[in-house]
PDB file of N, CA and C in Angstrom:
ATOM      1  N   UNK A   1       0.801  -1.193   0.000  1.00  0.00           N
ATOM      2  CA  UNK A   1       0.000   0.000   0.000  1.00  0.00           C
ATOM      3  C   UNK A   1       0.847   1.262   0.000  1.00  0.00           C
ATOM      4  N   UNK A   2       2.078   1.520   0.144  1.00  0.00           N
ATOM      5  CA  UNK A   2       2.872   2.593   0.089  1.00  0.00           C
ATOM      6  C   UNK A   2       3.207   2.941  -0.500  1.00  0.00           C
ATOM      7  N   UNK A   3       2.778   4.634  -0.899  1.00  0.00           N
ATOM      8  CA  UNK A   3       2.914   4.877  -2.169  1.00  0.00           C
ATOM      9  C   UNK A   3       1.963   5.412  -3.423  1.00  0.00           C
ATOM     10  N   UNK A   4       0.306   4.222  -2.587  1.00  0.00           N
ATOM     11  CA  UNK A   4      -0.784   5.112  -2.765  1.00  0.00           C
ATOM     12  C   UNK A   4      -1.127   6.518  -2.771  1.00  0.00           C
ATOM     13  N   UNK A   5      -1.815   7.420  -3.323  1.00  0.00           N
ATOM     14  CA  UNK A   5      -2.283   8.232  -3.254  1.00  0.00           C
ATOM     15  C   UNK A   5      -3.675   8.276  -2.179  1.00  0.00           C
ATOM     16  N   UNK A   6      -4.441   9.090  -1.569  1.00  0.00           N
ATOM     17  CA  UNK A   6      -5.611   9.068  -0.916  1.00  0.00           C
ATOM     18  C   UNK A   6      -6.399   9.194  -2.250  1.00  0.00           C
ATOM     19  N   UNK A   7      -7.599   8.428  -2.123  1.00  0.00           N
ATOM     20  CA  UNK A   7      -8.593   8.238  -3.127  1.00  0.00           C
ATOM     21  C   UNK A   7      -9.556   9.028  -2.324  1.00  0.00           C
ATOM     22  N   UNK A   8     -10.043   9.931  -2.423  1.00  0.00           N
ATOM     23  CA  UNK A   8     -11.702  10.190  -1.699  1.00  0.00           C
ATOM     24  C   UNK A   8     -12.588  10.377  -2.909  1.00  0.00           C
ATOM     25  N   UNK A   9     -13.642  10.386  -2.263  1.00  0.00           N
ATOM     26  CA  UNK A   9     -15.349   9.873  -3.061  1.00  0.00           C
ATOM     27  C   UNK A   9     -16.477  10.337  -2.120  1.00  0.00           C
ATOM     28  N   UNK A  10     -17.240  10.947  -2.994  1.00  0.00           N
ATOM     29  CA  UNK A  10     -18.818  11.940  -2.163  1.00  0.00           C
ATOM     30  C   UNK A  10     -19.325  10.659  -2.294  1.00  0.00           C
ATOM     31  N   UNK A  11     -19.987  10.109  -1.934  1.00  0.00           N
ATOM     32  CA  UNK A  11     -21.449   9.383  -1.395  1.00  0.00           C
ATOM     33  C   UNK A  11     -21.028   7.921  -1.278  1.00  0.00           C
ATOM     34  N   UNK A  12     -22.034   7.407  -0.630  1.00  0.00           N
ATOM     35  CA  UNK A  12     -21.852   6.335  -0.142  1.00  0.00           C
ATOM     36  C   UNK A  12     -22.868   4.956  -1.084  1.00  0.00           C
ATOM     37  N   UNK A  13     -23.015   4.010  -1.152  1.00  0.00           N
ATOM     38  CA  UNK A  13     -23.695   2.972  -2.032  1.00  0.00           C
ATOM     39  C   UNK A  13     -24.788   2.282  -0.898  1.00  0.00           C
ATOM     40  N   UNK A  14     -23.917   2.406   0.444  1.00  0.00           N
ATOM     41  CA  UNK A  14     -25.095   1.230   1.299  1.00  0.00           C
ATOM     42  C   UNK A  14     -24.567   2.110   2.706  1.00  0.00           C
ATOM     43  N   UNK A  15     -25.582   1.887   3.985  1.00  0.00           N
ATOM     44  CA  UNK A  15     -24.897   2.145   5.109  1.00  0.00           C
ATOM     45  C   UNK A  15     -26.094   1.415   6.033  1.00  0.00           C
ATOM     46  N   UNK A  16     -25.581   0.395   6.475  1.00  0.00           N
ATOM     47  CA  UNK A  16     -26.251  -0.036   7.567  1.00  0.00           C
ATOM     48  C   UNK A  16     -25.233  -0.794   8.747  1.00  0.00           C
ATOM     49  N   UNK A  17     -25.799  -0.237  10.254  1.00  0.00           N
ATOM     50  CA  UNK A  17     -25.058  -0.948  10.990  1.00  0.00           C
ATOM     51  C   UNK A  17     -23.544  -0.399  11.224  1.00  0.00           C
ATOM     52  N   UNK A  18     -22.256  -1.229  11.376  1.00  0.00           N
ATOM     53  CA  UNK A  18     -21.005  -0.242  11.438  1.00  0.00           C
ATOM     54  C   UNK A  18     -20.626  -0.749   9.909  1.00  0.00           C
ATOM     55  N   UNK A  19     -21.035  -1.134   8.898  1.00  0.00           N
ATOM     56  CA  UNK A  19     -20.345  -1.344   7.224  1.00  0.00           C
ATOM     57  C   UNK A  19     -21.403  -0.311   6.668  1.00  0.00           C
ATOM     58  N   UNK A  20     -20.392   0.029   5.855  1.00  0.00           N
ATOM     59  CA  UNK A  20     -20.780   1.413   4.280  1.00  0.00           C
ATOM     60  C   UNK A  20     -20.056   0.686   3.310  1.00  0.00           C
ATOM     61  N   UNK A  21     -21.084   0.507   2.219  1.00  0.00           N
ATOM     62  CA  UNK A  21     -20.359  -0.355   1.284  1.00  0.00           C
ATOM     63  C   UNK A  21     -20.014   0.953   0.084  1.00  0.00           C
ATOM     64  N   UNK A  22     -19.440   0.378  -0.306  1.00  0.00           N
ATOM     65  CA  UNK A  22     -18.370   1.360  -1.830  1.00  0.00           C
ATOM     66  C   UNK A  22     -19.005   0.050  -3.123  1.00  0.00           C
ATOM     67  N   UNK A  23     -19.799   1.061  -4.461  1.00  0.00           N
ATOM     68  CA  UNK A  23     -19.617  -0.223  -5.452  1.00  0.00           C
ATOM     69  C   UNK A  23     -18.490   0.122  -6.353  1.00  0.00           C
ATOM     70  N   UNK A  24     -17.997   1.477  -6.353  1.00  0.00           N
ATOM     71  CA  UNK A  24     -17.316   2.064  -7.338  1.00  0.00           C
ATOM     72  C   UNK A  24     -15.664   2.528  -6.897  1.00  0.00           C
ATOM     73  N   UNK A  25     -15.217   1.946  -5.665  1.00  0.00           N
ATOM     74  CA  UNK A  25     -14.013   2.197  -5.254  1.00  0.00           C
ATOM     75  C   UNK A  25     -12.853   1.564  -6.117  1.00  0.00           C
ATOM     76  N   UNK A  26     -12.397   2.090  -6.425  1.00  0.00           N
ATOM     77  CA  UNK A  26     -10.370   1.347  -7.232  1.00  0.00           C
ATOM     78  C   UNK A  26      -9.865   0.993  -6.785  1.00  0.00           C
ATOM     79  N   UNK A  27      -8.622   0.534  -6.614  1.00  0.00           N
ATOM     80  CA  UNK A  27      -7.777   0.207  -6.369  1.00  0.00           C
ATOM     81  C   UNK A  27      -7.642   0.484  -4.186  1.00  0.00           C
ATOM     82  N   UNK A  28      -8.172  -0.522  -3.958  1.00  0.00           N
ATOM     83  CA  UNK A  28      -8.081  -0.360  -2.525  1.00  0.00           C
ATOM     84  C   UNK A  28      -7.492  -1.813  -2.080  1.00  0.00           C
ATOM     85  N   UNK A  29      -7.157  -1.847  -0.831  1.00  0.00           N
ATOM     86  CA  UNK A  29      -6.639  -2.930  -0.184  1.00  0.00           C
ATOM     87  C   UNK A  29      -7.483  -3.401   1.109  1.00  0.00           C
ATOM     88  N   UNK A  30      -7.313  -4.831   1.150  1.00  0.00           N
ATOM     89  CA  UNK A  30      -8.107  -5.233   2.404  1.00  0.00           C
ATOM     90  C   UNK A  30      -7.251  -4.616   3.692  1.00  0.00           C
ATOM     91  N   UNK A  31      -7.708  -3.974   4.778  1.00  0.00           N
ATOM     92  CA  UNK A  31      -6.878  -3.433   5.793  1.00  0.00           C
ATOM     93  C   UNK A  31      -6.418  -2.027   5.745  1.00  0.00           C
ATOM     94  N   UNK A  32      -7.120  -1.221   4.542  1.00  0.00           N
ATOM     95  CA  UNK A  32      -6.547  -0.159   4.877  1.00  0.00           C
ATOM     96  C   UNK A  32      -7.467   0.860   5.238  1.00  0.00           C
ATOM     97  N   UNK A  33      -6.877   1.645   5.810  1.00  0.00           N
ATOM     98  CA  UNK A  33      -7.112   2.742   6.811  1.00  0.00           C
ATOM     99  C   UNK A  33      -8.239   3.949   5.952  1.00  0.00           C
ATOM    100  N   UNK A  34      -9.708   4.171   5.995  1.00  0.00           N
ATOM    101  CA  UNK A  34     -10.643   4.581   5.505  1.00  0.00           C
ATOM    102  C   UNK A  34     -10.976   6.016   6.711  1.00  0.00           C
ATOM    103  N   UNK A  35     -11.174   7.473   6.075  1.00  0.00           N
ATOM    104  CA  UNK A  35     -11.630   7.879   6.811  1.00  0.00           C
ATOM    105  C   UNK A  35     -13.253   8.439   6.226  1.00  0.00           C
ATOM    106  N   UNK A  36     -13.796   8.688   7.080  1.00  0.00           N
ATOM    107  CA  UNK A  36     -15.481   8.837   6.725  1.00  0.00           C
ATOM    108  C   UNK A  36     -15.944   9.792   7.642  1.00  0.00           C
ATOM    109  N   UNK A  37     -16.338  10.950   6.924  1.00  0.00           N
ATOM    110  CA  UNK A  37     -16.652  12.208   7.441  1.00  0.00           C
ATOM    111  C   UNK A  37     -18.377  12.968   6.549  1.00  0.00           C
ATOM    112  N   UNK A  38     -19.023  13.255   7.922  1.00  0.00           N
ATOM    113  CA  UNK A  38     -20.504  13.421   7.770  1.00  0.00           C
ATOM    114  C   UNK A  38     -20.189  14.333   6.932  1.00  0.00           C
ATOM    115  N   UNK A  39     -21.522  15.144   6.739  1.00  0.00           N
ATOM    116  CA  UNK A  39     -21.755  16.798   6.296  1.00  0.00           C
ATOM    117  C   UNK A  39     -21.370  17.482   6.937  1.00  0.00           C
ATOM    118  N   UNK A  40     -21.248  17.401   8.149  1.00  0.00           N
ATOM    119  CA  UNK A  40     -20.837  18.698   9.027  1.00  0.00           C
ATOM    120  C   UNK A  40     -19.233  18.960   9.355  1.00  0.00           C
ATOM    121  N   UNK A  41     -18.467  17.829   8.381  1.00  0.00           N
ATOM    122  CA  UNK A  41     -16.906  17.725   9.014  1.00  0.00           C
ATOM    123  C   UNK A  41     -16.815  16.733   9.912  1.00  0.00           C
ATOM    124  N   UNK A  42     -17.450  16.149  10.620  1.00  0.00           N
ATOM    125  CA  UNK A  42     -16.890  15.177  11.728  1.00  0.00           C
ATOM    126  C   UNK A  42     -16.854  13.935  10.871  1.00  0.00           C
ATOM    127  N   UNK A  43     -15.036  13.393  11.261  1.00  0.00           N
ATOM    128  CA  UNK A  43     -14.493  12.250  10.842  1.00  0.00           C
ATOM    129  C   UNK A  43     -14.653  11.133  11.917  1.00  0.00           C
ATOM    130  N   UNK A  44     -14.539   9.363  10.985  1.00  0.00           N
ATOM    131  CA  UNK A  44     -14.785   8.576  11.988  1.00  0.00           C
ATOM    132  C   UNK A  44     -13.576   7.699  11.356  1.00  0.00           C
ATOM    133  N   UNK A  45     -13.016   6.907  12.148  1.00  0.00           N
ATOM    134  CA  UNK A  45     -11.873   6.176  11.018  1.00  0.00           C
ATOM    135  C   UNK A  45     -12.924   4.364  10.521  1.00  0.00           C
ATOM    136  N   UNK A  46     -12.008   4.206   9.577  1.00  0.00           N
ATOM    137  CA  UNK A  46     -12.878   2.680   9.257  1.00  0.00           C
ATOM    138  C   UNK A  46     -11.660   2.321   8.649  1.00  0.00           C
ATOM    139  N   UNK A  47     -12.184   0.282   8.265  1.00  0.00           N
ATOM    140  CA  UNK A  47     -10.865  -0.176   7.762  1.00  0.00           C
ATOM    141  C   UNK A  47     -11.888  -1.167   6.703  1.00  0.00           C
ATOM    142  N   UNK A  48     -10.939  -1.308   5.294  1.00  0.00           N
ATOM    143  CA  UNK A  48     -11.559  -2.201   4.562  1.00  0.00           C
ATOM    144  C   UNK A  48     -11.587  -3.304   5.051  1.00  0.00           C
ATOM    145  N   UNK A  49     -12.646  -3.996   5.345  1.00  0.00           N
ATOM    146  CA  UNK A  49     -13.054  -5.452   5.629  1.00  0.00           C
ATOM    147  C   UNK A  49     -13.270  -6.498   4.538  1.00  0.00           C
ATOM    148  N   UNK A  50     -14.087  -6.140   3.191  1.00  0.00           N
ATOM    149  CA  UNK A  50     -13.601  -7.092   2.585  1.00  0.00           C
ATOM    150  C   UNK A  50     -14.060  -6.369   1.163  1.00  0.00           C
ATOM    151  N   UNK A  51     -13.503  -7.063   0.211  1.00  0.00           N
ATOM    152  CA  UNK A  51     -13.506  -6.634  -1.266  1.00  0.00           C
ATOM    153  C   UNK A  51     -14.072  -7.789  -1.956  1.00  0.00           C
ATOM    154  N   UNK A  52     -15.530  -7.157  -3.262  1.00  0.00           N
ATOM    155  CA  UNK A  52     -16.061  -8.309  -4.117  1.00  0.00           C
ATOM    156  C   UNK A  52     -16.030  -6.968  -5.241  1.00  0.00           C
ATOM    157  N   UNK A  53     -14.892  -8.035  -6.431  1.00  0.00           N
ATOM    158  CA  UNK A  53     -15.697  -7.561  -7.401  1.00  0.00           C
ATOM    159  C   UNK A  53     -14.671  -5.621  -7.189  1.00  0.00           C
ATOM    160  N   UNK A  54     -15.709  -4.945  -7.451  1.00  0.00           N
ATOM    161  CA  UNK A  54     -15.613  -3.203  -7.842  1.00  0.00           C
ATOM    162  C   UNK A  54     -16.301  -2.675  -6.292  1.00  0.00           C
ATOM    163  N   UNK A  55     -16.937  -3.770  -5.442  1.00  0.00           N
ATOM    164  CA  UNK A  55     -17.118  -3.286  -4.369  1.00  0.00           C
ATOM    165  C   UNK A  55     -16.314  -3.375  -2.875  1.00  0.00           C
ATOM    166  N   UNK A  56     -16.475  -2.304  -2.227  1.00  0.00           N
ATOM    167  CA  UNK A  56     -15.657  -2.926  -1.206  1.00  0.00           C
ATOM    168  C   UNK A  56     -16.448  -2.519   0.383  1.00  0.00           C
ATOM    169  N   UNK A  57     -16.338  -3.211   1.383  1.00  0.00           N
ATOM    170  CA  UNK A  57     -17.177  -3.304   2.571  1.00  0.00           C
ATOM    171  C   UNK A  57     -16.068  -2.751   3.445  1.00  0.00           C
ATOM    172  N   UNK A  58     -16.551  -1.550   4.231  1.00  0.00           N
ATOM    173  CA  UNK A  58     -15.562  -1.100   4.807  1.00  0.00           C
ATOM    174  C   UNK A  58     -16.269  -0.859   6.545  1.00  0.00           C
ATOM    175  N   UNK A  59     -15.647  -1.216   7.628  1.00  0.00           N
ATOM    176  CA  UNK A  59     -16.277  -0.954   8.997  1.00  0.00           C
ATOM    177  C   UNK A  59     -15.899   0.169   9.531  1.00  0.00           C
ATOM    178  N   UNK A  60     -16.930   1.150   9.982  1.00  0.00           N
ATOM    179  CA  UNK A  60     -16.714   2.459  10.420  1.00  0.00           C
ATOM    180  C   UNK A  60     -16.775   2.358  11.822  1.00  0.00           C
ATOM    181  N   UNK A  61     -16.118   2.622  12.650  1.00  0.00           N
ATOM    182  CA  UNK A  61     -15.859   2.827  14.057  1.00  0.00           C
ATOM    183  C   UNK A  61     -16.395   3.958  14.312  1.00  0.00           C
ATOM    184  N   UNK A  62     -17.455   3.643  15.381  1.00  0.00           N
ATOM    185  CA  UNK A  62     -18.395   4.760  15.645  1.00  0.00           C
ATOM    186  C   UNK A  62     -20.127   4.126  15.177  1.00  0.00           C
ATOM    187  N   UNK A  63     -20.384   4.048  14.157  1.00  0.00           N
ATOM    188  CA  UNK A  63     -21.150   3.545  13.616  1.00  0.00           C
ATOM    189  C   UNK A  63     -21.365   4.208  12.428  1.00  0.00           C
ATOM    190  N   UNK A  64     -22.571   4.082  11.612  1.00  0.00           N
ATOM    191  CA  UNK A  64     -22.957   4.730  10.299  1.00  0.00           C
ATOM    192  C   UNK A  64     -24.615   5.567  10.748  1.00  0.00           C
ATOM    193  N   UNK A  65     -24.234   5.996  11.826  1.00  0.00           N
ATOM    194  CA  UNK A  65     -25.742   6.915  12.547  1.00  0.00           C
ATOM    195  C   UNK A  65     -25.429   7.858  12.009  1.00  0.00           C
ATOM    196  N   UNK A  66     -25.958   8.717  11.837  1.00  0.00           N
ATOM    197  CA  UNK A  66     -26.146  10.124  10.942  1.00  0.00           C
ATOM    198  C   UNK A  66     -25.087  10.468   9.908  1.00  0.00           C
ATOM    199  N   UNK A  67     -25.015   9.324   9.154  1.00  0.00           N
ATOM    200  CA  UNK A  67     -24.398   9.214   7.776  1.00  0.00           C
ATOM    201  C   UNK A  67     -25.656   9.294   6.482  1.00  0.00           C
ATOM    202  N   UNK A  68     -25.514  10.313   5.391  1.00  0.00           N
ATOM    203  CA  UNK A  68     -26.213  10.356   4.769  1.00  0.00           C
ATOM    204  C   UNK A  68     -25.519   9.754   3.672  1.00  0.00           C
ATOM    205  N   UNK A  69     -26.287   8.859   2.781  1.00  0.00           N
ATOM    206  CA  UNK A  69     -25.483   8.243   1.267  1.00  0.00           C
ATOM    207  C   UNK A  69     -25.160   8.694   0.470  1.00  0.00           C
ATOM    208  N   UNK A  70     -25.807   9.775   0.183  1.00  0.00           N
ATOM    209  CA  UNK A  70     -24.857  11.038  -0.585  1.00  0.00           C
ATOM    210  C   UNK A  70     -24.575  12.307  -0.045  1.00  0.00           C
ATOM    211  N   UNK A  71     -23.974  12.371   1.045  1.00  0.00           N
ATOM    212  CA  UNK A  71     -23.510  13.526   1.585  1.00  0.00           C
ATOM    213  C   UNK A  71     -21.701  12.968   2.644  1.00  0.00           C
ATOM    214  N   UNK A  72     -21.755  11.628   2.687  1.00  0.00           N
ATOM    215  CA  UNK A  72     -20.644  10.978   3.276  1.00  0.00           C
ATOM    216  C   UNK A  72     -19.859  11.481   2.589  1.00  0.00           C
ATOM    217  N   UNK A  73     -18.163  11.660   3.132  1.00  0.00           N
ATOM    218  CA  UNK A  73     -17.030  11.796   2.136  1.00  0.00           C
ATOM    219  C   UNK A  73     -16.276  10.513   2.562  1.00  0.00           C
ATOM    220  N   UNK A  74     -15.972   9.753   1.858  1.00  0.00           N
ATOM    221  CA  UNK A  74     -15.124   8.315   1.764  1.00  0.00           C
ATOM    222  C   UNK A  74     -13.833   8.707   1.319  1.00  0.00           C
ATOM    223  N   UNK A  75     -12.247   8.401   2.626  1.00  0.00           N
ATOM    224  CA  UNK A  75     -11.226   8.759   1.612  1.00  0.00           C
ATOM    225  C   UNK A  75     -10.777   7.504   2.197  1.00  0.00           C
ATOM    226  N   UNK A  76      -9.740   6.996   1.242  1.00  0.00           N
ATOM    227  CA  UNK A  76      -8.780   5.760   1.445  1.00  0.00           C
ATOM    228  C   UNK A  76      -8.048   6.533   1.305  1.00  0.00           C
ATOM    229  N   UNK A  77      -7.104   6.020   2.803  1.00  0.00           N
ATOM    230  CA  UNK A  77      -5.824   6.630   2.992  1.00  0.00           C
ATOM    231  C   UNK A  77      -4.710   6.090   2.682  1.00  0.00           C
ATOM    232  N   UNK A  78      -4.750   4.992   1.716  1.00  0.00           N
ATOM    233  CA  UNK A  78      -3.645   4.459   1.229  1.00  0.00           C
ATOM    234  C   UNK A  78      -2.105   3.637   2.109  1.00  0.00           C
ATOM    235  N   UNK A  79      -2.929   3.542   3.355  1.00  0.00           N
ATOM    236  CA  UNK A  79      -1.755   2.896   4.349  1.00  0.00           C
ATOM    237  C   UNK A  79      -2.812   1.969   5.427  1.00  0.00           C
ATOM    238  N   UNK A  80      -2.247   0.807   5.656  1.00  0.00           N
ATOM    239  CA  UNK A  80      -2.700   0.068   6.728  1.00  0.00           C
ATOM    240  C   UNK A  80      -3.210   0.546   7.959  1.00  0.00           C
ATOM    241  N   UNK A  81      -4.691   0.321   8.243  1.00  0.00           N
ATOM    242  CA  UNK A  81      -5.230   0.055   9.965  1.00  0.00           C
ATOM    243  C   UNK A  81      -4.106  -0.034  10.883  1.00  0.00           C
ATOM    244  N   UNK A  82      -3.633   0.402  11.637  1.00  0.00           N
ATOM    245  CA  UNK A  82      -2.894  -0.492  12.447  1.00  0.00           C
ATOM    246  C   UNK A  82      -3.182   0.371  14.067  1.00  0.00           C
TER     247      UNK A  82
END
């Protein structure tokens, strides 16, 4: 993963529970470090959990409560959870 660029992306595809799914994310890795920030600016961190396909399932710490599906900002930060 080093070396990546941060990918971010306006809206979200799914949000239920602590997973927000991505159908249209690139080049991402299982394990890496996702941040996810409402409308109002407040960030939550998440980590890719698993990848199908062009989609990818990512767990947001905190939860996905007052996340709107098109108002989320999704960035992959291009470096491992850890």
């Amino acid at each position: 993963m080093a070396g990546i660029p941060d990918r971010e992306y306006l809206g979200a595809d799914s949000l239920s529970g602590p997973i927000l799914v991505m159908n249209r994310a690139g080049h991402v890795a299982m394990g890496e470090r996702v941040a996810v920030r409402d409308a109002s600016g407040n960030e939550r961190t998440g980590v890719v959990l698993r990848i199908a396909g062009e989609s990818c399932f990512v767990q947001v710490f905190g939860g996905t409560k007052r996340l709107s599906p098109t108002d989320t900002k999704v960035t992959f930060m291009g470096k491992p959870f850890t």
